[in-house]
C-alpha atoms as a PDB file:
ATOM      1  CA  UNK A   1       0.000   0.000   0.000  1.00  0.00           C
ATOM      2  CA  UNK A   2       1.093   3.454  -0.392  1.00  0.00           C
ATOM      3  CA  UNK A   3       2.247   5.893   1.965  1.00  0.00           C
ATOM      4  CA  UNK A   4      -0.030   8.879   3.260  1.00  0.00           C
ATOM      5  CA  UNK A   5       1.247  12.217   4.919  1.00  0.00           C
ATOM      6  CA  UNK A   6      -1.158  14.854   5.761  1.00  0.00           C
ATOM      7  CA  UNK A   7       0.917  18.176   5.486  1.00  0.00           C
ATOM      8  CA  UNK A   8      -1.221  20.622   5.086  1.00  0.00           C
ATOM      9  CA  UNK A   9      -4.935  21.823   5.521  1.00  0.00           C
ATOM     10  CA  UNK A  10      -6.179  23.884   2.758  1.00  0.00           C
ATOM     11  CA  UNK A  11      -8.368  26.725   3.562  1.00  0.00           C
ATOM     12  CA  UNK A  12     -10.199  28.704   0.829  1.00  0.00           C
ATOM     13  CA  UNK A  13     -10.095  32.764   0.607  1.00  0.00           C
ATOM     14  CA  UNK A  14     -10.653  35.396  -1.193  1.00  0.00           C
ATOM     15  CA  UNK A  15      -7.234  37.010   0.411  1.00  0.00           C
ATOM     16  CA  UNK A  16      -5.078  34.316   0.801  1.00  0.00           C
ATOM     17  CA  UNK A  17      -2.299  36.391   1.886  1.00  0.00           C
ATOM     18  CA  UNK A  18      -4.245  38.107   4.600  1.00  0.00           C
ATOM     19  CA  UNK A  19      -5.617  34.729   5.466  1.00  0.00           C
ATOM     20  CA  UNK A  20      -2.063  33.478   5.713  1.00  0.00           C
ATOM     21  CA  UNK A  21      -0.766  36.036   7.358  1.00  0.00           C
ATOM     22  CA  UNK A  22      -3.037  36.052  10.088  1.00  0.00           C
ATOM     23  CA  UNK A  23      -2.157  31.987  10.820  1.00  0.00           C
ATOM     24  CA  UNK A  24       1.295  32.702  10.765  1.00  0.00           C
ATOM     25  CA  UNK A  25       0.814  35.355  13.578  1.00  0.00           C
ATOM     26  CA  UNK A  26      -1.734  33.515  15.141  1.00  0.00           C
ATOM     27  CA  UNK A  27       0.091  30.471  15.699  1.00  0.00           C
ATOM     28  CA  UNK A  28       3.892  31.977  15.842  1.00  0.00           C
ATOM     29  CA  UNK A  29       4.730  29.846  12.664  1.00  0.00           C
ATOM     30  CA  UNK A  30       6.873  31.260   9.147  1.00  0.00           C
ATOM     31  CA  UNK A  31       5.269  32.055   6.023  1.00  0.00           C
ATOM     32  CA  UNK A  32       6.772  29.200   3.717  1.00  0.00           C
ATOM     33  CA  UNK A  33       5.237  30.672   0.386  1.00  0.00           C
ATOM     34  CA  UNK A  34       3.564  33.751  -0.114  1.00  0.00           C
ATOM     35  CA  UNK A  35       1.771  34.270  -3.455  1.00  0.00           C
ATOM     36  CA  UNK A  36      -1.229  36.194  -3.988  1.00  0.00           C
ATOM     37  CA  UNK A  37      -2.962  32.501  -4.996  1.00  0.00           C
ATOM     38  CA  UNK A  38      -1.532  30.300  -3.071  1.00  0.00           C
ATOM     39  CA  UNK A  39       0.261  30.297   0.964  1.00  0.00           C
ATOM     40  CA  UNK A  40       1.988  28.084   3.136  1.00  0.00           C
ATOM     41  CA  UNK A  41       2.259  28.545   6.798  1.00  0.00           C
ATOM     42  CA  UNK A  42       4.618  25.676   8.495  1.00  0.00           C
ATOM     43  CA  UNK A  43       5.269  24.788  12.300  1.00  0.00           C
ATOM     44  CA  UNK A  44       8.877  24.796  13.010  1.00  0.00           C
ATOM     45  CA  UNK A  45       8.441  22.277  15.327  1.00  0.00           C
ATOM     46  CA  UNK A  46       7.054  20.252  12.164  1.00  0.00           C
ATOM     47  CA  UNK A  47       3.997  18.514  12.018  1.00  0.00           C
ATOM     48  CA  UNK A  48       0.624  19.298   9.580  1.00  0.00           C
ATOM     49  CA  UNK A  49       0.527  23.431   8.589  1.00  0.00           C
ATOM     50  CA  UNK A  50      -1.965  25.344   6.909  1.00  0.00           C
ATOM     51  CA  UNK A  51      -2.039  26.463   3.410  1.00  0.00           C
ATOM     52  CA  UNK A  52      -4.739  29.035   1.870  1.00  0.00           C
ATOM     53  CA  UNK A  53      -5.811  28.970  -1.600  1.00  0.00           C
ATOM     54  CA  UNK A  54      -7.312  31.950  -3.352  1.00  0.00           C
ATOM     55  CA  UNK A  55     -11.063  31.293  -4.200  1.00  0.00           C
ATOM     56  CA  UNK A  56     -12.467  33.871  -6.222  1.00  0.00           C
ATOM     57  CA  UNK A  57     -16.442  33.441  -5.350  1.00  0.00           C
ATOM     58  CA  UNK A  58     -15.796  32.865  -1.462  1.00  0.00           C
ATOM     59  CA  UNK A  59     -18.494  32.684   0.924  1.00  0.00           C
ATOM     60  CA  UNK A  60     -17.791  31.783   4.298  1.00  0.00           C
ATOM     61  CA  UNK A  61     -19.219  29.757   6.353  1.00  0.00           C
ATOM     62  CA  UNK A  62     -22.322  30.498   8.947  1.00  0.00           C
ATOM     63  CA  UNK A  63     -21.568  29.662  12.142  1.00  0.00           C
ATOM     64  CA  UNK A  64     -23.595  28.001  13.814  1.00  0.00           C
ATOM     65  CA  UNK A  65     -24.927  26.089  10.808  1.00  0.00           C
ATOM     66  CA  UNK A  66     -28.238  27.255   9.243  1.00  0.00           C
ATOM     67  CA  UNK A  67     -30.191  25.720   6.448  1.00  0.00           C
ATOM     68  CA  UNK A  68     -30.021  27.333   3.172  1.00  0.00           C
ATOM     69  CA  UNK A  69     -26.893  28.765   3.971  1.00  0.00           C
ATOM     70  CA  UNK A  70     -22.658  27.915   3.126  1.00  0.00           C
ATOM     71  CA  UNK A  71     -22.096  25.629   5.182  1.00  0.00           C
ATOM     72  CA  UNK A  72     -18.561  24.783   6.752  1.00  0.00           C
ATOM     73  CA  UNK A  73     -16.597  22.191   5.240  1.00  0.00           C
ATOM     74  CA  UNK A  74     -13.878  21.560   8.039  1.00  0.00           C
ATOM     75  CA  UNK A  75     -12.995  23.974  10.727  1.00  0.00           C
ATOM     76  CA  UNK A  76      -9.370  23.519  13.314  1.00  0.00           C
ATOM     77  CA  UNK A  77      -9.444  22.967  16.666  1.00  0.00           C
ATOM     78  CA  UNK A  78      -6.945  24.171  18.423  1.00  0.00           C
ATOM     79  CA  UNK A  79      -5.290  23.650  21.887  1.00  0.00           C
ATOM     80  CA  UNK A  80      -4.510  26.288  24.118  1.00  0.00           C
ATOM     81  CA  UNK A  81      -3.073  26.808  27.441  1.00  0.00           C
ATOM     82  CA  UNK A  82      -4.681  30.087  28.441  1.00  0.00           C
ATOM     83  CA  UNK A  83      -8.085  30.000  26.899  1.00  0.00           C
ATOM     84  CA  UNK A  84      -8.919  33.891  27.691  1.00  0.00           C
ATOM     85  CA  UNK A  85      -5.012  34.986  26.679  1.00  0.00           C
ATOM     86  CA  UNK A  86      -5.342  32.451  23.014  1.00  0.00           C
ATOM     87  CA  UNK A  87      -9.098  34.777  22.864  1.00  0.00           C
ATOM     88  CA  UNK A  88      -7.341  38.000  22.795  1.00  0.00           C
ATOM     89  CA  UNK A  89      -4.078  37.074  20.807  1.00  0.00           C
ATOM     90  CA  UNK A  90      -6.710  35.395  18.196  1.00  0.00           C
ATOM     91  CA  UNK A  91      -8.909  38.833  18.093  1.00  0.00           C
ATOM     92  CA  UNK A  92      -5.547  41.162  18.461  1.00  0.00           C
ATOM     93  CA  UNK A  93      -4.418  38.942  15.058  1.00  0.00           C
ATOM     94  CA  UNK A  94      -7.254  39.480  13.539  1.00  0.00           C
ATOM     95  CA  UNK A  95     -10.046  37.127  14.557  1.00  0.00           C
ATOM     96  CA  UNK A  96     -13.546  37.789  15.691  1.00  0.00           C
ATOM     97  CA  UNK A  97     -15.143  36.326  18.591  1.00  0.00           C
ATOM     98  CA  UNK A  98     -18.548  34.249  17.434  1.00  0.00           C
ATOM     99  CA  UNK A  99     -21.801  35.313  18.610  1.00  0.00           C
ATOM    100  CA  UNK A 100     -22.853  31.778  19.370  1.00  0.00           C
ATOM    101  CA  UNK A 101     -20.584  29.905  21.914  1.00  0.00           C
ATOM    102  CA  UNK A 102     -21.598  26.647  22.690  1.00  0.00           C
ATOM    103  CA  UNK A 103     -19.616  25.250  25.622  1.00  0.00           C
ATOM    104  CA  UNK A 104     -17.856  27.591  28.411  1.00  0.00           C
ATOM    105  CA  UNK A 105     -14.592  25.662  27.978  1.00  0.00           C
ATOM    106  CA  UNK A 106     -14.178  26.318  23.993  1.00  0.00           C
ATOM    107  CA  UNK A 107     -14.102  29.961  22.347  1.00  0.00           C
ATOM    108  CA  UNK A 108     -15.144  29.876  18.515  1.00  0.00           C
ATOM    109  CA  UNK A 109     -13.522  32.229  16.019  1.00  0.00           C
ATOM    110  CA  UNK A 110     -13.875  33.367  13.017  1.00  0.00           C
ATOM    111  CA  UNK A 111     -10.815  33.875  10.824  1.00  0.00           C
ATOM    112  CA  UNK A 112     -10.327  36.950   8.358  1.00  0.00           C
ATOM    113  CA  UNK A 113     -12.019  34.544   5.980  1.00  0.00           C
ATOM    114  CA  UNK A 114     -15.066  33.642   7.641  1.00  0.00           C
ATOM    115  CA  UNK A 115     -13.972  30.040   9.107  1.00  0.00           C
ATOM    116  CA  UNK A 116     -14.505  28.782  12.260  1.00  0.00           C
ATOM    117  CA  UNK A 117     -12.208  28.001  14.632  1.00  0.00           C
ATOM    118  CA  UNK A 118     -12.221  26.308  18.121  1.00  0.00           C
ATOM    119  CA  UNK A 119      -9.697  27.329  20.951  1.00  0.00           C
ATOM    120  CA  UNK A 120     -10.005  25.357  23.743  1.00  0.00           C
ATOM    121  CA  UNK A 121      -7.776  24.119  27.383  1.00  0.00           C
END
């Protein structure tokens, strides 16, 4: 059988360098390609990164789900240690908090781009 790496999880965008940019600051990682179509964002440390791919009839997402409406395709969960300090380093990079919260122990964000994101402890 063949081999399978995951490397990367593709996001769509209308601004995929804003998009980028904003995971690179978000998480601390290094721009690995930045072209107005296409961008890489890689962990030093290694491990899967995020790329975002420019879409030219974008939607995002509605969080939460509603019939009728784009809904979300994927969306990254992500572990913090410091839920309320991740919140405001997320929203001081560029993320807004969702209306709609769910559970007290996970914040959902909204990327530059419209997608959903979950920071949690």
């Amino acid at each position: 059988m063949a081999s399978f790496t995951v490397t990367h999880v593709n996001l769509g965008a209308a601004d995929p360098l804003r998009l980028g940019r904003f995971y690179a600051q978000l998480f601390g990682w290094r721009l690995e390609r930045e072209d107005p179509l296409f961008v890489v964002v890689t962990d030093p440390a290694g491990g899967v990164g995020v790329s975002c791919q420019y879409e030219q009839h974008h939607v995002p997402p509605t969080w939460p789900a509603r019939a009728g409406e784009q809904q979300m395709q994927l969306h990254l969960e992500v572990q913090v240690d410091d839920l309320s300090g991740a919140v405001a380093h997320a929203l001081a990079s560029g993320a807004t908090l969702a209306e709609f919260q769910p559970q007290e122990d996970v914040r959902v964000c909204l990327d530059p781009a419209g997608h959903p994101f979950c920071l949690y402890l």
